[in-house]
Protein backbone atom coordinates (compact mmCIF):
# COMPACT_ATOMS: atom_id res chain seq x y z
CA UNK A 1 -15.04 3.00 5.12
CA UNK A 2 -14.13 -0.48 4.62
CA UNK A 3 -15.04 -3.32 4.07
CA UNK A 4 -12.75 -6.91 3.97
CA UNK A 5 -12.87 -9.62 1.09
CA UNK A 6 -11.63 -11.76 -1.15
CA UNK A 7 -10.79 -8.85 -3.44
CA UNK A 8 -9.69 -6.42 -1.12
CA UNK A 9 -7.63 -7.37 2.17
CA UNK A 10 -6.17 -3.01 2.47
CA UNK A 11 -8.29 -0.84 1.57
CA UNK A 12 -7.81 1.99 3.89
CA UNK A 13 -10.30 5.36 2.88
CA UNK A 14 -9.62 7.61 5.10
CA UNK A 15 -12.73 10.35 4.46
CA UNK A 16 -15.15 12.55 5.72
CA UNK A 17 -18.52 11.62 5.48
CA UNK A 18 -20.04 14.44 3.84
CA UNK A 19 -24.01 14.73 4.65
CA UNK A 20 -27.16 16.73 3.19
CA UNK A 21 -30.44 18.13 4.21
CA UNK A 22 -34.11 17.89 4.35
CA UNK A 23 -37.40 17.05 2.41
CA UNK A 24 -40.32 14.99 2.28
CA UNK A 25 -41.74 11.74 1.34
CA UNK A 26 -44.90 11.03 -0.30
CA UNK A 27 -46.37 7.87 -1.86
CA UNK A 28 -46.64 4.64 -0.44
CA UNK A 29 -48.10 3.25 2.79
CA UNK A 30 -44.85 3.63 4.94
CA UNK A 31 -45.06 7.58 3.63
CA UNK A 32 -44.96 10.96 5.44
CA UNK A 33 -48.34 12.95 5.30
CA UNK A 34 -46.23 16.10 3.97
CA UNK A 35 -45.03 17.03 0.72
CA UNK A 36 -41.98 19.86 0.06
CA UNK A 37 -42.24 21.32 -3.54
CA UNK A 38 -38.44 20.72 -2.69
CA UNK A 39 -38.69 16.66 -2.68
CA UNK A 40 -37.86 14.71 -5.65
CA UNK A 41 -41.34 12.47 -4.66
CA UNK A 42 -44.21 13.79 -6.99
CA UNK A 43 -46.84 11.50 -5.36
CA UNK A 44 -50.07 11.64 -4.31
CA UNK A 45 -50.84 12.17 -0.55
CA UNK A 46 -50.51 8.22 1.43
CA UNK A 47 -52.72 7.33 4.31
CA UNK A 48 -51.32 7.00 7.64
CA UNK A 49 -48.56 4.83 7.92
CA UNK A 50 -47.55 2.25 10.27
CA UNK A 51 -44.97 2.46 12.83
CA UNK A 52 -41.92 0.64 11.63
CA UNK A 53 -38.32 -0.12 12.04
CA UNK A 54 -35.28 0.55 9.65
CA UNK A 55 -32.06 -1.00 10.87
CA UNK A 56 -29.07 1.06 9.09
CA UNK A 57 -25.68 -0.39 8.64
CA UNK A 58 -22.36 0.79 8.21
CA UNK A 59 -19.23 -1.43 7.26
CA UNK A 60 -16.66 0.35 8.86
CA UNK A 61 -15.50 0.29 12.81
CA UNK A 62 -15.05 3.19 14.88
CA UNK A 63 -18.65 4.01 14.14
CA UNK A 64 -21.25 4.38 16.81
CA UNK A 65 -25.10 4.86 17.42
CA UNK A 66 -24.72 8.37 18.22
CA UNK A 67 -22.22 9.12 15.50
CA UNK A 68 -25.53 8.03 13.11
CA UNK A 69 -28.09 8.91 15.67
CA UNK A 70 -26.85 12.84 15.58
CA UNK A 71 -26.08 12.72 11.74
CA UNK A 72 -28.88 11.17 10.15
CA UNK A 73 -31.37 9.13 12.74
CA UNK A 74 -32.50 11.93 14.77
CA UNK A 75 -33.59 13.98 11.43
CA UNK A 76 -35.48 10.22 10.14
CA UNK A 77 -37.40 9.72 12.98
CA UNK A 78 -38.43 13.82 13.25
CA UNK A 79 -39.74 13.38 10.14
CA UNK A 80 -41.07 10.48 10.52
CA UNK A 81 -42.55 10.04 13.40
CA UNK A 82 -43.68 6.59 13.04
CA UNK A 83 -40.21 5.18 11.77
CA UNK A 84 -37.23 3.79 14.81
CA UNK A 85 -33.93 4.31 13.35
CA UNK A 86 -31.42 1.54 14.50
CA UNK A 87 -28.00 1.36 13.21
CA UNK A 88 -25.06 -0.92 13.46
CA UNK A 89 -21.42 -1.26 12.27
CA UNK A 90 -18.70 -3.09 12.40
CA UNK A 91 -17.63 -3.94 15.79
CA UNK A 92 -14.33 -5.60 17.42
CA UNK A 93 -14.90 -8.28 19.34
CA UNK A 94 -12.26 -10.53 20.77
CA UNK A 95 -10.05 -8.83 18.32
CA UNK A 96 -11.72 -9.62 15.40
CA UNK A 97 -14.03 -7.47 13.37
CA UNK A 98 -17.69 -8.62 13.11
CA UNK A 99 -19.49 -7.04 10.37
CA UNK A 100 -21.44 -7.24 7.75
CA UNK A 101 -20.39 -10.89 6.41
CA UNK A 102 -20.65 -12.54 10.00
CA UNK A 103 -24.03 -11.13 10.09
CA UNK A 104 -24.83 -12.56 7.17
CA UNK A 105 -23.18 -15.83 7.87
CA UNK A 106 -24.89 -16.04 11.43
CA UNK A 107 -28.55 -15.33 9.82
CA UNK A 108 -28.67 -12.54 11.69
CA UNK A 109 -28.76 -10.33 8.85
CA UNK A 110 -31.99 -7.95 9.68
CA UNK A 111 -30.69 -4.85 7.61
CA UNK A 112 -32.74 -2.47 5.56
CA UNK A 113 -30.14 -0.05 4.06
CA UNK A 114 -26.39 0.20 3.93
CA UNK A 115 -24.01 3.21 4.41
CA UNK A 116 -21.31 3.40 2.47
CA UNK A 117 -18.68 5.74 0.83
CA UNK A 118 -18.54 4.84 -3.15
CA UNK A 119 -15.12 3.36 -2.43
CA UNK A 120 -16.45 0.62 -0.19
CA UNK A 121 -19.75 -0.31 -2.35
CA UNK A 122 -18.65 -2.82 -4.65
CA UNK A 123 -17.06 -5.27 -1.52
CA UNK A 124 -19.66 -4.34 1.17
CA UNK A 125 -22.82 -4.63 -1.60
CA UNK A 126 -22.52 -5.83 -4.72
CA UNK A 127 -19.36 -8.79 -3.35
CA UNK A 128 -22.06 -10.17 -0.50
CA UNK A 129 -25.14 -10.50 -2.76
CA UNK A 130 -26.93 -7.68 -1.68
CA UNK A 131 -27.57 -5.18 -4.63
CA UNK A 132 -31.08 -4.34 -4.90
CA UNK A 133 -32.75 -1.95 -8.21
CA UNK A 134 -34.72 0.87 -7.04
CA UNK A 135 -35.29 1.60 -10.20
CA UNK A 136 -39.32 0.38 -9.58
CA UNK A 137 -39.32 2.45 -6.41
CA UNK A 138 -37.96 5.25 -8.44
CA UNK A 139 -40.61 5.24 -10.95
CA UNK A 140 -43.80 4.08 -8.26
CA UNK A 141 -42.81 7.19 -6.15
CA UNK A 142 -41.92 9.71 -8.85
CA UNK A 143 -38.82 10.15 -7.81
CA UNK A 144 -37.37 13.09 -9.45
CA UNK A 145 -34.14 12.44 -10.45
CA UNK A 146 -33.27 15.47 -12.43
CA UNK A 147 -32.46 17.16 -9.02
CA UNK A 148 -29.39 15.43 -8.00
CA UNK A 149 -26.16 15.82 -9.26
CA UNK A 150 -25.59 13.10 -11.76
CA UNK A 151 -22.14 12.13 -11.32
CA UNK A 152 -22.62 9.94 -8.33
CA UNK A 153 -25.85 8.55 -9.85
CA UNK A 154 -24.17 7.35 -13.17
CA UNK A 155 -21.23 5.72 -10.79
CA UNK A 156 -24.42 3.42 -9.63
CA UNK A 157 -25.97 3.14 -13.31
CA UNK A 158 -22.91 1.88 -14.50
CA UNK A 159 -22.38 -1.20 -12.39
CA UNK A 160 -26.14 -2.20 -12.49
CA UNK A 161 -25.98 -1.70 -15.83
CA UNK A 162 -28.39 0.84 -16.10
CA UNK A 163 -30.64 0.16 -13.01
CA UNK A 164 -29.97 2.07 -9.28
CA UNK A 165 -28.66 0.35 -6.23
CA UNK A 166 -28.53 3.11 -3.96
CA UNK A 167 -28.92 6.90 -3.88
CA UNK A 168 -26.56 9.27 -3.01
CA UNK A 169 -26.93 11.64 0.38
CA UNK A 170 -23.69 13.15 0.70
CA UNK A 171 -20.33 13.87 -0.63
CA UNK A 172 -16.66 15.42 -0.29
CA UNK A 173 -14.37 16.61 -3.30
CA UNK A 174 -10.63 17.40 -2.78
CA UNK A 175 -10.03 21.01 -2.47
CA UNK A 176 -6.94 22.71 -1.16
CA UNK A 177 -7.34 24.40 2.22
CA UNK A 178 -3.67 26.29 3.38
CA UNK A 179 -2.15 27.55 7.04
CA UNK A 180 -2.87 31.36 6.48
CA UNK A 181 -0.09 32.25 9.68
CA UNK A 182 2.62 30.65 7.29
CA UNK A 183 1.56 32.92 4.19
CA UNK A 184 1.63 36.02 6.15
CA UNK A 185 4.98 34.82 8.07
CA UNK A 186 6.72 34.50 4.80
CA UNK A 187 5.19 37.26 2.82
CA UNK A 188 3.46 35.33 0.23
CA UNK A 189 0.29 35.84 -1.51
CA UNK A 190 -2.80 33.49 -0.33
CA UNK A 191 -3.63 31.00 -3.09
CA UNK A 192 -6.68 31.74 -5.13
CA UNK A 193 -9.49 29.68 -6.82
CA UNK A 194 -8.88 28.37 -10.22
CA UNK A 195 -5.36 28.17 -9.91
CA UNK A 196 -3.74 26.06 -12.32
CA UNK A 197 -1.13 23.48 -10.85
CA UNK A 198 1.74 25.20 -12.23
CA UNK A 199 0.71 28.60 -9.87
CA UNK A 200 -0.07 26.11 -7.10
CA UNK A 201 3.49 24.47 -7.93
CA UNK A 202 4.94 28.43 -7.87
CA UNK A 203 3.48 29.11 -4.70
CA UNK A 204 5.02 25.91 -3.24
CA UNK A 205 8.61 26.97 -3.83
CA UNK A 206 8.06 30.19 -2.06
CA UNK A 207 6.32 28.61 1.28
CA UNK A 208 9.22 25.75 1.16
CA UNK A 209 11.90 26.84 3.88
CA UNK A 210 13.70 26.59 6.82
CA UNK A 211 12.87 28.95 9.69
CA UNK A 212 15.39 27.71 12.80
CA UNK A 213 15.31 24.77 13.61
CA UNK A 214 11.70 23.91 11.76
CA UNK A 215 11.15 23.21 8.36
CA UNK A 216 8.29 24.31 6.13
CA UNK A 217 6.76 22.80 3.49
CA UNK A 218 5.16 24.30 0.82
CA UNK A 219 2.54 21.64 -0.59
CA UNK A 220 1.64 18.34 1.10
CA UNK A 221 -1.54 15.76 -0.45
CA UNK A 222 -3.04 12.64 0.84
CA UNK A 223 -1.75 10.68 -2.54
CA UNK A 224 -4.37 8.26 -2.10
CA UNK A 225 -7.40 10.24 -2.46
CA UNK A 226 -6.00 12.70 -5.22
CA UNK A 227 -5.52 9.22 -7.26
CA UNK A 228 -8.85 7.91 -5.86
CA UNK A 229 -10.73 11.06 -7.88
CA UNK A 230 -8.35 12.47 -10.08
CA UNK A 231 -8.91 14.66 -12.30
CA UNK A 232 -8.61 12.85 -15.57
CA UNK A 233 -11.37 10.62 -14.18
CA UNK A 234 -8.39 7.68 -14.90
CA UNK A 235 -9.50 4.06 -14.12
CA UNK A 236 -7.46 1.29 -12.52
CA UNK A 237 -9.03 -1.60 -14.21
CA UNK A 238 -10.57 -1.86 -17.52
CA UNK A 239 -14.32 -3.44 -16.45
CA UNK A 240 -14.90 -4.93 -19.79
CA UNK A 241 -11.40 -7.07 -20.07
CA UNK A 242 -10.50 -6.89 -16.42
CA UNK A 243 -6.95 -5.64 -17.29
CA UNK A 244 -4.88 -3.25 -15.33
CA UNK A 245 -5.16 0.43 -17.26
CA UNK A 246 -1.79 1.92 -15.37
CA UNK A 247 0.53 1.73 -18.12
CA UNK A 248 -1.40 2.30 -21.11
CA UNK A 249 -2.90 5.60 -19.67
CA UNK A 250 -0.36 8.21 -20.22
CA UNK A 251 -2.72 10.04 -17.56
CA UNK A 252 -1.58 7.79 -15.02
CA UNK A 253 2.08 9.20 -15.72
CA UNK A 254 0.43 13.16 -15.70
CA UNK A 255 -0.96 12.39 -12.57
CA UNK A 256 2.43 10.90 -10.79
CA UNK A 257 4.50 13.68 -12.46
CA UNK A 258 2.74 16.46 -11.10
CA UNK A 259 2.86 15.12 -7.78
CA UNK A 260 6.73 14.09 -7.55
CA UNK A 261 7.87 17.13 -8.71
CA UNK A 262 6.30 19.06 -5.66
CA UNK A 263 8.70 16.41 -3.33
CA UNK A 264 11.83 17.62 -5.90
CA UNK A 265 11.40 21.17 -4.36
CA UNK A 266 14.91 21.29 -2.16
CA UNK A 267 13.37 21.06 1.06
CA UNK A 268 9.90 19.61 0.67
CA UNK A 269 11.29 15.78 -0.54
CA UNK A 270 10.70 13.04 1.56
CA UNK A 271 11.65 9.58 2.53
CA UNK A 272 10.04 6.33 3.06
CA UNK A 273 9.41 7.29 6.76
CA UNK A 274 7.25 10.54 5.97
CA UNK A 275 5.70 9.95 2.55
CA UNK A 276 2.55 9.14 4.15
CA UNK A 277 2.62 12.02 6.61
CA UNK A 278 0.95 14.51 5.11
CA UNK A 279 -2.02 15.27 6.76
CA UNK A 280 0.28 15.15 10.32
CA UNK A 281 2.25 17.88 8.50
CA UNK A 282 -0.74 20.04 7.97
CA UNK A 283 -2.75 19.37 11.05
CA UNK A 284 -0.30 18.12 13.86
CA UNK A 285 3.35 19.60 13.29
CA UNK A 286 2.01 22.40 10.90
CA UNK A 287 4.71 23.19 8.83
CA UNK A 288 3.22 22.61 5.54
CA UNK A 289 1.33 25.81 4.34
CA UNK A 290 -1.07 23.82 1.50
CA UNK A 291 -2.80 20.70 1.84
CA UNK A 292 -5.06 18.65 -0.92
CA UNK A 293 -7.06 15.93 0.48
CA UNK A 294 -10.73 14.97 -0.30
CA UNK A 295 -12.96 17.01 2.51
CA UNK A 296 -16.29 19.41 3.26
CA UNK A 297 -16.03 22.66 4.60
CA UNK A 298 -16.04 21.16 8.09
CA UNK A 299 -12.77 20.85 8.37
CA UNK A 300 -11.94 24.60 8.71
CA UNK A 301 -13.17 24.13 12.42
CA UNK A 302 -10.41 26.58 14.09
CA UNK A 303 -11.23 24.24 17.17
CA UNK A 304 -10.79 21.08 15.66
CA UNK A 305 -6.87 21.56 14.53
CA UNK A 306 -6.12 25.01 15.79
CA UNK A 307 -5.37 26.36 12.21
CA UNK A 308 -5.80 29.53 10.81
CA UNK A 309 -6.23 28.64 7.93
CA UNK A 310 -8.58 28.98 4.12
CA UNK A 311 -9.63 27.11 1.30
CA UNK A 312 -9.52 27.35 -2.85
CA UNK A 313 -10.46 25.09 -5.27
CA UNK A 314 -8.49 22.17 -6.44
CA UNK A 315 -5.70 23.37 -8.68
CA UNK A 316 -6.54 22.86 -12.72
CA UNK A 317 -4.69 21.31 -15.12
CA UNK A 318 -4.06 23.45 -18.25
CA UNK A 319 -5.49 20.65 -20.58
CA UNK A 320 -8.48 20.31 -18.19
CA UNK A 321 -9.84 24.22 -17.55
CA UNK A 322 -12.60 24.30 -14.77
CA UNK A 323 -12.19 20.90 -14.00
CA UNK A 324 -11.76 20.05 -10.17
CA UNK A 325 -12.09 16.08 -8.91
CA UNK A 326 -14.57 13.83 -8.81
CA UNK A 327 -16.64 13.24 -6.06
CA UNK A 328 -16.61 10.60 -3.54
CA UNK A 329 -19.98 10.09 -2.68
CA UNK A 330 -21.78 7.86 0.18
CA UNK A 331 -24.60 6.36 -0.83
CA UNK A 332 -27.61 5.19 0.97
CA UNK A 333 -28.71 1.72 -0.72
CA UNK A 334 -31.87 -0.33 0.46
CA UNK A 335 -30.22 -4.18 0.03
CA UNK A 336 -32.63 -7.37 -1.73
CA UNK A 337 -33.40 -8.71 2.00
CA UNK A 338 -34.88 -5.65 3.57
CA UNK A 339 -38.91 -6.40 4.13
CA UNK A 340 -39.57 -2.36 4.37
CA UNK A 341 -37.96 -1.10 0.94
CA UNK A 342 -40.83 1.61 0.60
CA UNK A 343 -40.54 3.07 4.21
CA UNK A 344 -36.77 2.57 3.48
CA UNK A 345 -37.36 4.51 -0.14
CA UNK A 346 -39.55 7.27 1.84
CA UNK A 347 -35.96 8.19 3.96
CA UNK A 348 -34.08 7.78 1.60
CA UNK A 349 -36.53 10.49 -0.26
CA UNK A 350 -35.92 12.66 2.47
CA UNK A 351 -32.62 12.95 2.74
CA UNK A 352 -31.79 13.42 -0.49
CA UNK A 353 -34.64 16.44 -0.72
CA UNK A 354 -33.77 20.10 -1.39
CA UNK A 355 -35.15 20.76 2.14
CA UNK A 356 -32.95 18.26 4.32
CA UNK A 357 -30.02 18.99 1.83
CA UNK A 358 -30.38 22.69 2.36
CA UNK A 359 -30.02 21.89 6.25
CA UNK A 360 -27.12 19.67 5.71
CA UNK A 361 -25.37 22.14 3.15
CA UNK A 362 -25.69 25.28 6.16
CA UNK A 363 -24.20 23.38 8.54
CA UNK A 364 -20.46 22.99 6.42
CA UNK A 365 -21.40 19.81 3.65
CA UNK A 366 -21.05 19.53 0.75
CA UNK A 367 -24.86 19.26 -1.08
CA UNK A 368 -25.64 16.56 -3.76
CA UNK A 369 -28.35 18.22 -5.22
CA UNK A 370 -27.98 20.62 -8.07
CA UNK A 371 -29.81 23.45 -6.72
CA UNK A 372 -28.01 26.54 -7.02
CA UNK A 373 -29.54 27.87 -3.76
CA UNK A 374 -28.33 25.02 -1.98
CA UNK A 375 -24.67 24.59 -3.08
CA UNK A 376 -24.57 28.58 -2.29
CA UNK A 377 -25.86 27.89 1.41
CA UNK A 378 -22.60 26.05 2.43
CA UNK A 379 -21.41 26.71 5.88
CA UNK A 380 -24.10 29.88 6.15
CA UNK A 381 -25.26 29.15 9.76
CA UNK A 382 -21.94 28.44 11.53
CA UNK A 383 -19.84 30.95 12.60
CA UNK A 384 -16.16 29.64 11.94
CA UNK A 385 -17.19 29.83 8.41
CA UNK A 386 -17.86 33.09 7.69
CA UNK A 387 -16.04 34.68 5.64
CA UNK A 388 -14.51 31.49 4.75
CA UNK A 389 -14.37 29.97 1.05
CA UNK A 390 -16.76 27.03 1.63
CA UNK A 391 -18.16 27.21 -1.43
CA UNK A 392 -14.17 25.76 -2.82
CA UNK A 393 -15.70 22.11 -1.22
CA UNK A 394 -18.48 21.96 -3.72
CA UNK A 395 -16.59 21.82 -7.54
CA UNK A 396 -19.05 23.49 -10.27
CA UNK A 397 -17.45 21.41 -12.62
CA UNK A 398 -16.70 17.96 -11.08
CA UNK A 399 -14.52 15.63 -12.50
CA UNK A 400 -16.46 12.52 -14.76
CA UNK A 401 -16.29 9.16 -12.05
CA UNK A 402 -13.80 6.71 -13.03
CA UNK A 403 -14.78 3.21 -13.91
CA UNK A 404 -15.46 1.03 -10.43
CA UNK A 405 -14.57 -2.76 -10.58
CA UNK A 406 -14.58 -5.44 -7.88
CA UNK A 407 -10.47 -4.36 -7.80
CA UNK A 408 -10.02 -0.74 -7.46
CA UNK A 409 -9.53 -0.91 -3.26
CA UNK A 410 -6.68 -2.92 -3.97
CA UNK A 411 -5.51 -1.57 -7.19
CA UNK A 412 -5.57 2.05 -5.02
CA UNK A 413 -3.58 0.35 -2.42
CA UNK A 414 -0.87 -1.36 -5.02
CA UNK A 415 -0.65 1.79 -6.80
CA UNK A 416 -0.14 4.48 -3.13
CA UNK A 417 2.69 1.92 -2.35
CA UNK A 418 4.80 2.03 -6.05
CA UNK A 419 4.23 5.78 -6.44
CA UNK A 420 5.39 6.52 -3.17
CA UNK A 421 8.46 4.53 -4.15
CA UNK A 422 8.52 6.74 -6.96
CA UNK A 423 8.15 9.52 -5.32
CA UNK A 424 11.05 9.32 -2.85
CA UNK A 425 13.10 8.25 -5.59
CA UNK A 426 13.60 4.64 -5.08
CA UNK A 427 12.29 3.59 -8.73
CA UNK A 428 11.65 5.63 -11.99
CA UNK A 429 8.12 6.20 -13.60
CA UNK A 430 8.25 3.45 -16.05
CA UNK A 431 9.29 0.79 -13.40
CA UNK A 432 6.64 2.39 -10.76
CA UNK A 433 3.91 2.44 -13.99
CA UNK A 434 4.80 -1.47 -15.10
CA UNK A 435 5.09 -2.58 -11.49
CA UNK A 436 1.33 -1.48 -10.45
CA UNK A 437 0.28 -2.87 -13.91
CA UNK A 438 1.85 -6.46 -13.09
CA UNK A 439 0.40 -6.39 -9.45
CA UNK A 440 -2.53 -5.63 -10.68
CA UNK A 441 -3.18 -8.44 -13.35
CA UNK A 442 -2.32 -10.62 -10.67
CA UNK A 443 -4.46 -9.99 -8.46
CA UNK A 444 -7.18 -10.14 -10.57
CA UNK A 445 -5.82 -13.61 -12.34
CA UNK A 446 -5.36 -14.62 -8.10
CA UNK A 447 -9.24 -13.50 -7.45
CA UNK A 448 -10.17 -15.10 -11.07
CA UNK A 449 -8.38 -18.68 -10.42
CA UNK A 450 -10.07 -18.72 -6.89
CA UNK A 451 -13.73 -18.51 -8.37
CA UNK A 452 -13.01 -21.53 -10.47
């Protein structure tokens, strides 16, 4: 998801929206009439509420009503009978994108709640003056909390300083799903979960050769998303001084080793030209046997790649046991100019419930609720995923969330373009480490010097 600014002109998530399943809301006037002993609302039973409509934006293009419609709105307004779910997103028009900021600019701005992956929140929410606490909501409604997951709801905490801008519905994690054809063709044992990088690394070697004409790969990543939640939860930017944390976090350097060495396998290296190919490798040419990338169990579709293929959990490092990514949450945020924030808080109630995340979780994605129940029902009710490893999407031990600032889109996109440098050899790690640092700073001393 994406959205443009003064702080971020490339930010390019690529990512799955990962979705949940179904409760119940309770106080309020805009309320259901139901409660679930599954819903995080604790309220007493409301009177009948009015009809109303919630307009639901999304800052990225390529979207459309039925993409939302068959994902979330059709589930709303079954609940809710008396709620119409309209949704909009950022559309090209005479070439140009007109989103979020035009809307606002224009006065046309009649938007209740904002979609948005947690990589996009800061410049679609918190950069247009939009942030709104539902802390009040939280407490009026007795919201239960306890049930979610709490990493994506500290990610929130921390840049409202303690309040809540948004809740979580969905997520994806990386997780490393493989070409099961190429392990049988070449003999070699299917990966398993907990595998430390070093086995992962092992494996690799084994898978990388040339059949023919065609050569294989034996591990491939999408280096911007392994960075984006790694798993030493390493920031980009200090939030406190605003400084650039690449070079003083010998994590950073961890993190780029482990993932140039698998391009120093003879065979698997690559050049400026195919660096970024990765997933093509997997999904399109399908010569690499691994693949890490963040993703739900939806992407085993057999149909949607033609791939035989598995999944395992993301490989371990042996200082970090049990640990896989973070997660890389969207969140569902009600914004300050929305007139309806308690029908608004009643959906967002809902989809965040045990009952609608149960629904969500059967159908391949990745639950944000901590139920145990729930995280086990991944991918139960469609058939391309039984006997599958769905359960490798949902880490039991996810990496803490690094620290967001107004710069990490762009201190992502600086840092994918040095270590890929790096990583086909063209500069060393010190040089790729002080280069992202530099870039950084000055971007942020650029953004600083513009506010004044």
């Amino acid at each position: 998801m994406k959205t443009k600014n003064a702080w971020n002109l490339i930010w390019l998530p690529l990512l799955a929206v990962s979705l949940t399943a179904c409760g119940s809301g309770p106080s309020g006037k805009d309320a259901d009439t139901s409660q679930s002993a599954s819903s995080p609302l604790q309220g007493a039973a409301p009177k009948q509420p009015e009809p109303v409509t919630l307009t639901f934006f999304e800052p990225s293009s390529g979207r459309s009503v039925e993409w939302f419609m068959d994902l979330y709105g059709n589930a709303i307004q079954k609940k809710f009978p008396h709620v119409k779910v309209e949704f909009k997103y950022t559309q090209k028009i005479n070439d140009k994108n007109v989103g979020l900021q035009e809307m606002i600019a224009s006065g046309s701005n009649d938007i209740d709640v904002i979609v948005t992956s947690v990589g996009s929140f800061i410049p679609a929410i918190i950069d247009n003056g939009l942030t709104f606490d539902h802390s009040e909501l939280i407490k009026t409604n007795k919201y239960d909390l306890s049930l979610l997951d709490p990493t994506p709801i500290q990610l929130l905490q921390e840049l409202s300083g303690g309040g809540l801008l948004g809740l979580p519905v969905g997520t994806t994690a990386n997780a490393l799903v493989y070409n099961k054809d190429l392990f049988d063709k070449f003999g070699v044992s299917y990966p398993k979960d907990g595998m430390t990088w070093d086995e992962v690394y092992d494996l690799a070697v084994k898978l990388t050769r040339k059949d023919g004409e065609i050569q294989y790969r034996g591990f491939v990543a999408s280096h911007s998303h392994v960075a984006l939640v790694n798993q030493f939860s390493a920031s980009y930017v200090d939030p406190l001084t605003k400084k650039a944390l690449m070079n003083s976090n010998p994590n950073w350097a961890k993190h780029s080793q482990n993932l140039k060495r698998f391009h120093q396998i003879p065979g698997n290296e690559v050049t400026a030209a195919t660096v970024g190919l990765a997933h093509a490798q997997f999904t399109v040419e399908k010569t690499a046997a691994m693949y890490v990338n963040s993703l739900d169990a939806t992407f085993l579709n057999p149909q949607t790649y033609g791939i035989n293929m598995d999944a395992v959990s993301m490989p371990e490092y042996k200082e970090l046991p049990g640990i896989g990514s973070q997660l890389y949450p969207t969140y569902f945020s009600i914004i300050n100019t929305s007139k309806k924030k308690e029908a608004a808080f009643q959906v967002l109630a809902y989809l965040t419930s045990e009952e609608w995340q149960l629904e969500r979780a059967k159908q391949g994605f990745t639950p944000i609720v901590k139920s145990q129940a729930v995280r086990n029902a991944v991918g139960q009710d469609i058939p391309y995923l039984q006997g599958k490893n769905a359960k490798a999407f949902t880490p039991a031990k996810p990496a803490k969330p690094s620290k967001l600032t107004e710069f990490n889109a762009t201190a992502n996109s600086l840092f994918l373009t040095e270590l890929r440098k790096y990583i086909i050899g063209d500069i060393d790690l010190n040089t790729m480490l002080r280069n992202t640092d530099e870039q950084i700073n000055a971007k942020i001393a650029e953004a600083s010097a513009a506010k004044k």
